[in-house]
C-alpha atoms as a PDB file:
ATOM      1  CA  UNK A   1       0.000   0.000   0.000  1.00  0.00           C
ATOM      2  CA  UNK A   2       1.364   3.214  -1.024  1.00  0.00           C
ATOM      3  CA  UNK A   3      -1.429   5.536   1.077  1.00  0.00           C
ATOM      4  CA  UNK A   4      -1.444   7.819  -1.777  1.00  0.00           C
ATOM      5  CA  UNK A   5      -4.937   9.727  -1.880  1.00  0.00           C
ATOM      6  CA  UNK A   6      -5.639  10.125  -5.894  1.00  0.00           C
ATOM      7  CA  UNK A   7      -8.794  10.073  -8.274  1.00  0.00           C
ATOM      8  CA  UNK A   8      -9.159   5.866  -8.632  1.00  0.00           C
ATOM      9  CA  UNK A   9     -10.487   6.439 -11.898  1.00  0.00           C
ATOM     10  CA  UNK A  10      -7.314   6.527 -14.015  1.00  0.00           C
ATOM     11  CA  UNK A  11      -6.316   3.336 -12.001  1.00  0.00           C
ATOM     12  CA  UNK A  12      -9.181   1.544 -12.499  1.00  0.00           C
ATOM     13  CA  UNK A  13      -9.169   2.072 -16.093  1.00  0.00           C
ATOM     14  CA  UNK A  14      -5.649   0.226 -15.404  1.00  0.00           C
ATOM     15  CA  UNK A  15      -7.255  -2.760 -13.743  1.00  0.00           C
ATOM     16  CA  UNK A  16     -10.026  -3.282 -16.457  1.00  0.00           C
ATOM     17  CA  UNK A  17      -7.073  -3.422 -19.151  1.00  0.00           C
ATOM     18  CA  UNK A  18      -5.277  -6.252 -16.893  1.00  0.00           C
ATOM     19  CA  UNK A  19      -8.611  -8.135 -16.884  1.00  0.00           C
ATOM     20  CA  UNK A  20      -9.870  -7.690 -20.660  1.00  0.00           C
ATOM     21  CA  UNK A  21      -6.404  -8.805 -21.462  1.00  0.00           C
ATOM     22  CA  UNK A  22      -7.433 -12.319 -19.119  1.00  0.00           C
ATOM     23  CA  UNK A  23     -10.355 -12.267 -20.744  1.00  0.00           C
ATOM     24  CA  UNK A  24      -9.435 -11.396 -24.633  1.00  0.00           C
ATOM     25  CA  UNK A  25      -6.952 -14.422 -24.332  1.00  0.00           C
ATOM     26  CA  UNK A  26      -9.441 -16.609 -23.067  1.00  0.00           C
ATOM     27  CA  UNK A  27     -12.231 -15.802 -25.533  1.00  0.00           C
ATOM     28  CA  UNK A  28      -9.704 -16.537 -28.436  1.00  0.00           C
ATOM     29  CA  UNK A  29      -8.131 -19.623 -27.190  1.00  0.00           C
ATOM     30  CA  UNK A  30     -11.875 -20.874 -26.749  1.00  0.00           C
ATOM     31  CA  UNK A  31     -12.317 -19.657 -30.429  1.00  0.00           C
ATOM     32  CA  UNK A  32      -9.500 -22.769 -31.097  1.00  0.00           C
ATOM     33  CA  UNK A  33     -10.913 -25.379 -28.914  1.00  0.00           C
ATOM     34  CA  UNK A  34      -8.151 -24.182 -26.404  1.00  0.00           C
ATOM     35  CA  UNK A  35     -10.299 -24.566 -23.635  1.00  0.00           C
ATOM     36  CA  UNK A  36     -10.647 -27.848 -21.554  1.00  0.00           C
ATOM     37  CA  UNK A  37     -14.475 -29.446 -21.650  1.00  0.00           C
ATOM     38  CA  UNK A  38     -15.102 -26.757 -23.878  1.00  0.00           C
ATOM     39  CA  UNK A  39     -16.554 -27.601 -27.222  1.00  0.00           C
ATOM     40  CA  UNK A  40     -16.169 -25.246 -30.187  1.00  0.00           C
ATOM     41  CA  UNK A  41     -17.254 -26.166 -34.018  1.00  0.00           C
ATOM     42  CA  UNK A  42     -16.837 -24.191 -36.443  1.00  0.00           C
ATOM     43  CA  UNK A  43     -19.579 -21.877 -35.963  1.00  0.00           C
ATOM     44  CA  UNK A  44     -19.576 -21.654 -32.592  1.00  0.00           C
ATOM     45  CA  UNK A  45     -15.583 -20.152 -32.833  1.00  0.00           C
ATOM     46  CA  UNK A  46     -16.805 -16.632 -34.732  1.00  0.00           C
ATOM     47  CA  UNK A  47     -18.301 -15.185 -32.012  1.00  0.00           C
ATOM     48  CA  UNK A  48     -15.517 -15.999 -29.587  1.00  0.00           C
ATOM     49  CA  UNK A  49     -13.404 -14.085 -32.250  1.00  0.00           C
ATOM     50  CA  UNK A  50     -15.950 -11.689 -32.374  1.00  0.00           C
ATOM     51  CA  UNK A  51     -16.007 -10.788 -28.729  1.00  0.00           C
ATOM     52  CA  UNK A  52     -12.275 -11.211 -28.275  1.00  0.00           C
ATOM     53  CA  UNK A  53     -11.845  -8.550 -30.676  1.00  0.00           C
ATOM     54  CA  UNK A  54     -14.099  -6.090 -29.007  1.00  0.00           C
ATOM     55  CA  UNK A  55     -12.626  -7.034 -25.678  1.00  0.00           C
ATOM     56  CA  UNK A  56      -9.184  -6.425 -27.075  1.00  0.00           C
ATOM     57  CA  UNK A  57     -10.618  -2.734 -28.694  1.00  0.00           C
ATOM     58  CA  UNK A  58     -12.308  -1.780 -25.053  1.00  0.00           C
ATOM     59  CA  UNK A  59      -8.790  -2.780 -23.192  1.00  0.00           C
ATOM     60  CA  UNK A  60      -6.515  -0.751 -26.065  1.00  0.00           C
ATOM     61  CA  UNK A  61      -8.505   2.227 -25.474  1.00  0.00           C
ATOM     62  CA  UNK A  62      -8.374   2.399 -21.351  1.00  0.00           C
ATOM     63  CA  UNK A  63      -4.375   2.617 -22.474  1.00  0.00           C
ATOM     64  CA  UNK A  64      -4.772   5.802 -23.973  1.00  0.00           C
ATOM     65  CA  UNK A  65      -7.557   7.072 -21.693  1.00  0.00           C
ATOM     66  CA  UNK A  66      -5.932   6.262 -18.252  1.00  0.00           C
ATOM     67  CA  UNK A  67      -2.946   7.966 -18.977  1.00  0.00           C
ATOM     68  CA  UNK A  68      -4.646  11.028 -20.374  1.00  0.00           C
ATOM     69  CA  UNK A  69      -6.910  11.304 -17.217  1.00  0.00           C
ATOM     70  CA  UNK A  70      -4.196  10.595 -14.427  1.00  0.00           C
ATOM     71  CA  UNK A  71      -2.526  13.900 -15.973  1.00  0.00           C
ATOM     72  CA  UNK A  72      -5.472  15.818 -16.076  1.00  0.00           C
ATOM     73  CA  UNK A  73      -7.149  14.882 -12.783  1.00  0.00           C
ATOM     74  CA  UNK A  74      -3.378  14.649 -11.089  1.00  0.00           C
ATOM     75  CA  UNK A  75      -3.628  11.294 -10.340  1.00  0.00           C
ATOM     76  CA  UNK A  76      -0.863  10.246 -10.948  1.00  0.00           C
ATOM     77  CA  UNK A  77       0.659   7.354  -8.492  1.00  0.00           C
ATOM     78  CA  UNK A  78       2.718   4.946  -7.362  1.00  0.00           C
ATOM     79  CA  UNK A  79      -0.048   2.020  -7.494  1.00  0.00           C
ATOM     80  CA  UNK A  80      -0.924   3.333 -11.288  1.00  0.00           C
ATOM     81  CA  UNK A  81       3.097   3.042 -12.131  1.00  0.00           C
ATOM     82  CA  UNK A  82       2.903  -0.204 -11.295  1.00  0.00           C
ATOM     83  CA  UNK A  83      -0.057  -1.661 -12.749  1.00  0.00           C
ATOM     84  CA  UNK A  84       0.037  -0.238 -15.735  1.00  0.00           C
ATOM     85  CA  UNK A  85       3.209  -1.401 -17.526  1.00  0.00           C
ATOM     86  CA  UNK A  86       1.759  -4.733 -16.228  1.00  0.00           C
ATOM     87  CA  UNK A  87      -1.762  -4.549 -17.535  1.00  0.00           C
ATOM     88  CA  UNK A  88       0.319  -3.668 -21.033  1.00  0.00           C
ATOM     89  CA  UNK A  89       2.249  -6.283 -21.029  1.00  0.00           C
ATOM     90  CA  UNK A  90      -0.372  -8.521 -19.950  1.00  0.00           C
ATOM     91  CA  UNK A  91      -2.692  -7.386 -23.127  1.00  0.00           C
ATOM     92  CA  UNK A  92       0.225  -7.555 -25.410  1.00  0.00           C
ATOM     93  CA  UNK A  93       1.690 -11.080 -24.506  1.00  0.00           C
ATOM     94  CA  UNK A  94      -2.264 -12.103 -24.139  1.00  0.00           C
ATOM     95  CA  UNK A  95      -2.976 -11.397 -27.763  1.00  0.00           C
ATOM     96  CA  UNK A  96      -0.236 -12.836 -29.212  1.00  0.00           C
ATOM     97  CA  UNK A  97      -0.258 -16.173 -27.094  1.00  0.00           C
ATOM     98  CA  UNK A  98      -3.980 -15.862 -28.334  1.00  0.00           C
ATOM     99  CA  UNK A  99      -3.485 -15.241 -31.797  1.00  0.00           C
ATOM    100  CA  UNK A 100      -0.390 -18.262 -31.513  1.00  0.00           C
ATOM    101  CA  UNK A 101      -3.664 -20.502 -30.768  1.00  0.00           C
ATOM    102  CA  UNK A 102      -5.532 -19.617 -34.038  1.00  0.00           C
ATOM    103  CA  UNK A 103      -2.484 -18.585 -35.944  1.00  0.00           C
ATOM    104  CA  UNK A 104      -0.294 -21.868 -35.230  1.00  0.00           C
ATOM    105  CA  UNK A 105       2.449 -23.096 -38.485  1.00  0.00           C
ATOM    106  CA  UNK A 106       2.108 -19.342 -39.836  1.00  0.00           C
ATOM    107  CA  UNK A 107       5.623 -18.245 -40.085  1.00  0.00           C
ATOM    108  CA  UNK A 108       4.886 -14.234 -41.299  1.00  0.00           C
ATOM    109  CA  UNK A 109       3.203 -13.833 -37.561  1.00  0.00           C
ATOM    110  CA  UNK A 110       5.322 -16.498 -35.387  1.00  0.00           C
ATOM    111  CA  UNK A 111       8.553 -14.450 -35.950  1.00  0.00           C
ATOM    112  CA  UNK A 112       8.111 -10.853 -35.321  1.00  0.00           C
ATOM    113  CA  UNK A 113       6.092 -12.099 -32.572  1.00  0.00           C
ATOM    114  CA  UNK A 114       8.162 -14.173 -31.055  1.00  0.00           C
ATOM    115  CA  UNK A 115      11.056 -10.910 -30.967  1.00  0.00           C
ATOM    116  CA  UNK A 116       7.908  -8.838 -29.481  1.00  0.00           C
ATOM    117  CA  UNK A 117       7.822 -11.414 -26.621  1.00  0.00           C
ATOM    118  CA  UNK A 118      11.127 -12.082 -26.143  1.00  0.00           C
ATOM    119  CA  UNK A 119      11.248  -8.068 -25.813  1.00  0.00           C
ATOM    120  CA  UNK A 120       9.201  -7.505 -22.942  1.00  0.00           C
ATOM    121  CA  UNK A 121      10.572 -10.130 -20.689  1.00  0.00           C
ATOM    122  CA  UNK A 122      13.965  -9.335 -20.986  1.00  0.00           C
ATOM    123  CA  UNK A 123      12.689  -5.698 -20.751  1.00  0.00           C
ATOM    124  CA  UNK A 124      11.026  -6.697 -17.584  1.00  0.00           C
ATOM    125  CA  UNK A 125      13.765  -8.935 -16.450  1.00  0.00           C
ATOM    126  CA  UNK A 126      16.417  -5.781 -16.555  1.00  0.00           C
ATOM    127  CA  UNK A 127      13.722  -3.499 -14.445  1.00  0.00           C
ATOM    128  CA  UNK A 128      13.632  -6.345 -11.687  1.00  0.00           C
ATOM    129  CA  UNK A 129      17.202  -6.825 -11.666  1.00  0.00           C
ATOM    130  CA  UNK A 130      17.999  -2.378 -11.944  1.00  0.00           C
ATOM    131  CA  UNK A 131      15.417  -2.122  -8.997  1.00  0.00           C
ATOM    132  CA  UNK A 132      17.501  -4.673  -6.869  1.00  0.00           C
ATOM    133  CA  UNK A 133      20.157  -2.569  -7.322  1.00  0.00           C
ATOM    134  CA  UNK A 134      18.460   0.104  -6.254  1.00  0.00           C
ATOM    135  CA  UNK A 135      18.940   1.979 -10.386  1.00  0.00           C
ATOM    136  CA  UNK A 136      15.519   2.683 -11.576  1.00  0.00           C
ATOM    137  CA  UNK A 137      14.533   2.879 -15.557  1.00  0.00           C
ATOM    138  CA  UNK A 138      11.893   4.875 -16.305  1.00  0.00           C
ATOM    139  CA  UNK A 139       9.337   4.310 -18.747  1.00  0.00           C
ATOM    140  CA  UNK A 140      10.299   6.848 -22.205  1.00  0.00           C
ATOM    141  CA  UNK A 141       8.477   8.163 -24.726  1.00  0.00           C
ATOM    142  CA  UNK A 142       9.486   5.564 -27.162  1.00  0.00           C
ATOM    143  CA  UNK A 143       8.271   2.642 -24.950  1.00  0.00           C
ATOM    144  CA  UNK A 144       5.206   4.502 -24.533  1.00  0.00           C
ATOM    145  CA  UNK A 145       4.684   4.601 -28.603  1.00  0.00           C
ATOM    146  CA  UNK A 146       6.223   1.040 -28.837  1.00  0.00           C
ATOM    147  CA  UNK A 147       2.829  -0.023 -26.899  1.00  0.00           C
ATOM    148  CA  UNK A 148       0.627   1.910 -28.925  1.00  0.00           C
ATOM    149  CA  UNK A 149       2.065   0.516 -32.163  1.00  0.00           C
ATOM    150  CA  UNK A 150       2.121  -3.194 -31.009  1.00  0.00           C
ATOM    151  CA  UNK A 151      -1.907  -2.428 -30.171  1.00  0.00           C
ATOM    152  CA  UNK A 152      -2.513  -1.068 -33.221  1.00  0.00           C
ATOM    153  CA  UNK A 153      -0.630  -4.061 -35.391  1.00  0.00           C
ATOM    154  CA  UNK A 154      -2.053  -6.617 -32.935  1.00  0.00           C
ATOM    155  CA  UNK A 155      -5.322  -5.472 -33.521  1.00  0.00           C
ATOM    156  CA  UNK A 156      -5.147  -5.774 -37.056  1.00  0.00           C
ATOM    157  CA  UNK A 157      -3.946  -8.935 -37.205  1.00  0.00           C
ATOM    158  CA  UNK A 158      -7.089 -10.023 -34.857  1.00  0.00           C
ATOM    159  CA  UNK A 159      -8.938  -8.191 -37.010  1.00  0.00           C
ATOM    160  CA  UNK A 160      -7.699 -10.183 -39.910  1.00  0.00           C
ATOM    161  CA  UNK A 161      -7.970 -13.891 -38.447  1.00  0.00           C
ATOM    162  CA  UNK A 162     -11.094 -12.866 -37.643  1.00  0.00           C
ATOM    163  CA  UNK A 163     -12.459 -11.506 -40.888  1.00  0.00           C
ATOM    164  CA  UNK A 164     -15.037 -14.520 -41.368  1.00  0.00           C
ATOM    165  CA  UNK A 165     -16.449 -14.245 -37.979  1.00  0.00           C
ATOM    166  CA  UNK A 166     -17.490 -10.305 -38.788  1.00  0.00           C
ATOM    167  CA  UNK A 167     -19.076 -11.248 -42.275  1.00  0.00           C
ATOM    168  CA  UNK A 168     -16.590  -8.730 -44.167  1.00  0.00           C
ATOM    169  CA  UNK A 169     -16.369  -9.405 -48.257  1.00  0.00           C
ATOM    170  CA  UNK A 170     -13.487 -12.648 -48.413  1.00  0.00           C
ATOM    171  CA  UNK A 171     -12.061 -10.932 -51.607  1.00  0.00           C
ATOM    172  CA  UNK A 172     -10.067  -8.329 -49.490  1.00  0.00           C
ATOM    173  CA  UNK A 173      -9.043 -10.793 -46.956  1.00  0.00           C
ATOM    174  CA  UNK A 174      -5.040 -11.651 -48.785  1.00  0.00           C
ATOM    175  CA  UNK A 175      -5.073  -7.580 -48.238  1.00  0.00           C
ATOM    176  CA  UNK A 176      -6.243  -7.287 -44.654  1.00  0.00           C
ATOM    177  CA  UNK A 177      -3.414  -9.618 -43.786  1.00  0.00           C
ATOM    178  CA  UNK A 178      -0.932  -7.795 -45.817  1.00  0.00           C
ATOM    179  CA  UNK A 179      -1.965  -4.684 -44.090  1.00  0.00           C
ATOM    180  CA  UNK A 180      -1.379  -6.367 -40.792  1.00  0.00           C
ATOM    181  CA  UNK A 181       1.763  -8.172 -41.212  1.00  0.00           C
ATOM    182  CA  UNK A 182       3.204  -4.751 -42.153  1.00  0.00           C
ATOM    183  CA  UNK A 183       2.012  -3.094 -39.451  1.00  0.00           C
ATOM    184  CA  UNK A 184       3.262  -5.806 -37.202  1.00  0.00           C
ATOM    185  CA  UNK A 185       6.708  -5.783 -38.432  1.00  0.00           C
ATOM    186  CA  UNK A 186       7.037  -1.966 -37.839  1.00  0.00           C
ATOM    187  CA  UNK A 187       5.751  -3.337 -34.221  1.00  0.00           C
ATOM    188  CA  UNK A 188       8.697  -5.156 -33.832  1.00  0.00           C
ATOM    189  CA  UNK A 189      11.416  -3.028 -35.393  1.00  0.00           C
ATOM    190  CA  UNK A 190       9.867   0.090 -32.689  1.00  0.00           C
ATOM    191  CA  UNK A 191       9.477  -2.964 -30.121  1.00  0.00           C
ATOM    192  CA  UNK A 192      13.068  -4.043 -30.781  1.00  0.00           C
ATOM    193  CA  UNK A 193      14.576  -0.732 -30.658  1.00  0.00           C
ATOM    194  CA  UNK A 194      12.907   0.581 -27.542  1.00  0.00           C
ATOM    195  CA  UNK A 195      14.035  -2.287 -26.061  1.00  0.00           C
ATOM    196  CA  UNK A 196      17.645  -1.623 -26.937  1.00  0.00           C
ATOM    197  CA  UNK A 197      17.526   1.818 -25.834  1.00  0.00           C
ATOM    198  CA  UNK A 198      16.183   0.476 -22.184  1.00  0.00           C
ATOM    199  CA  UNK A 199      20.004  -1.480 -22.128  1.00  0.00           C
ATOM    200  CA  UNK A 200      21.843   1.211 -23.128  1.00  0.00           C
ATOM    201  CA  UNK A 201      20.206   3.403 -20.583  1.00  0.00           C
ATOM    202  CA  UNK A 202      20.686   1.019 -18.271  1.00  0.00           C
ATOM    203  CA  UNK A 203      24.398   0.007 -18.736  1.00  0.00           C
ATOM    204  CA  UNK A 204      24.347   3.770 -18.103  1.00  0.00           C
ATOM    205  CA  UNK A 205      23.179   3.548 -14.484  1.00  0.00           C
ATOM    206  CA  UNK A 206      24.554   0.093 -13.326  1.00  0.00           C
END
């Protein structure tokens, strides 16, 4: 407990992102038959997709609405500094472990995805070990568009996997996931390079 007094609302946004993201991941490893004593044909798996992609929509917008109102209600805290690179993280890694489960043999998404991934631990492994050594590294500009970017290519590839499930015409389908394997390799170059910049900082400090 930090005993900060702040507006909750900011915060709470937070804790509905860490959630969706549970839930998202859920909804599309149900979509895949992911889920134990859980039965899913082939019509049954759109709405899953369906509902995992608005999920995934209502979390990615609390990230840019939480942030906004902390600064304009000044409440900003401790508690939200915490949470909220976790509730990104948790979204991020939760879509891509759930698009892994509808996506599986596709080489074009396995790769950049698997350098996102491998990102953000070892991202998250150097702020556990700098804050046992008492050096913190703060969260930058560029990690805070690196997050935006991976939502926006993430949710275009859901988007795309799930183009069937919203009835949208099958002849631009090859371009939908065009459009999204683009976007999610410019995820990964930003992803990769923010993440570079955190070690340099780092080395910096330690």
């Amino acid at each position: 407990m930090t005993g900060e007094q702040v507006n909750p609302i900011p915060n709470i946004l937070t804790m509905i992102r860490l959630v969706a993201g549970i839930i998202m991941f859920c909804l599309l490893a149900a979509s895949a038959g992911g889920i134990p004593f859980l039965a899913v044909n082939s019509v049954a798996m759109e709405p899953f997709q369906r509902w995992g992609f608005y999920v995934f929509v209502i979390a990615a917008f609390t990230d840019l609405f939480d942030g906004i109102l902390a600064r304009k209600l000044n409440a900003e805290s401790q508690w939200g500094a915490i949470l909220d690179p976790i509730a990104d993280k948790i979204l991020v890694c939760g879509t891509i472990l759930g698009l892994f489960t509808i996506n599986t043999g596709d080489p074009y998404f396995a790769l950049p995805a698997a350098f996102i991934l491998f990102r953000e631990f070892a991202v998250s492994a150097l702020r556990e070990t700098a804050a046992g050594k008492g050096v913190k590294v703060p969260v930058t500009f560029l990690g805070k568009a690196k997050t935006t970017i991976q939502l926006v290519a993430l949710g275009a590839m859901l988007l795309a996997q799930s183009w069937a499930a919203f009835n949208l015409p099958l002849d631009w389908t090859d371009e939908a996931y065009m459009i999204s394997y683009g976007l999610l390799l410019i995820a990964m170059v930003v992803t990769l390079w923010s993440g570079l910049a955190y070690f340099i900082a780092a080395k910096k400090e330690l």
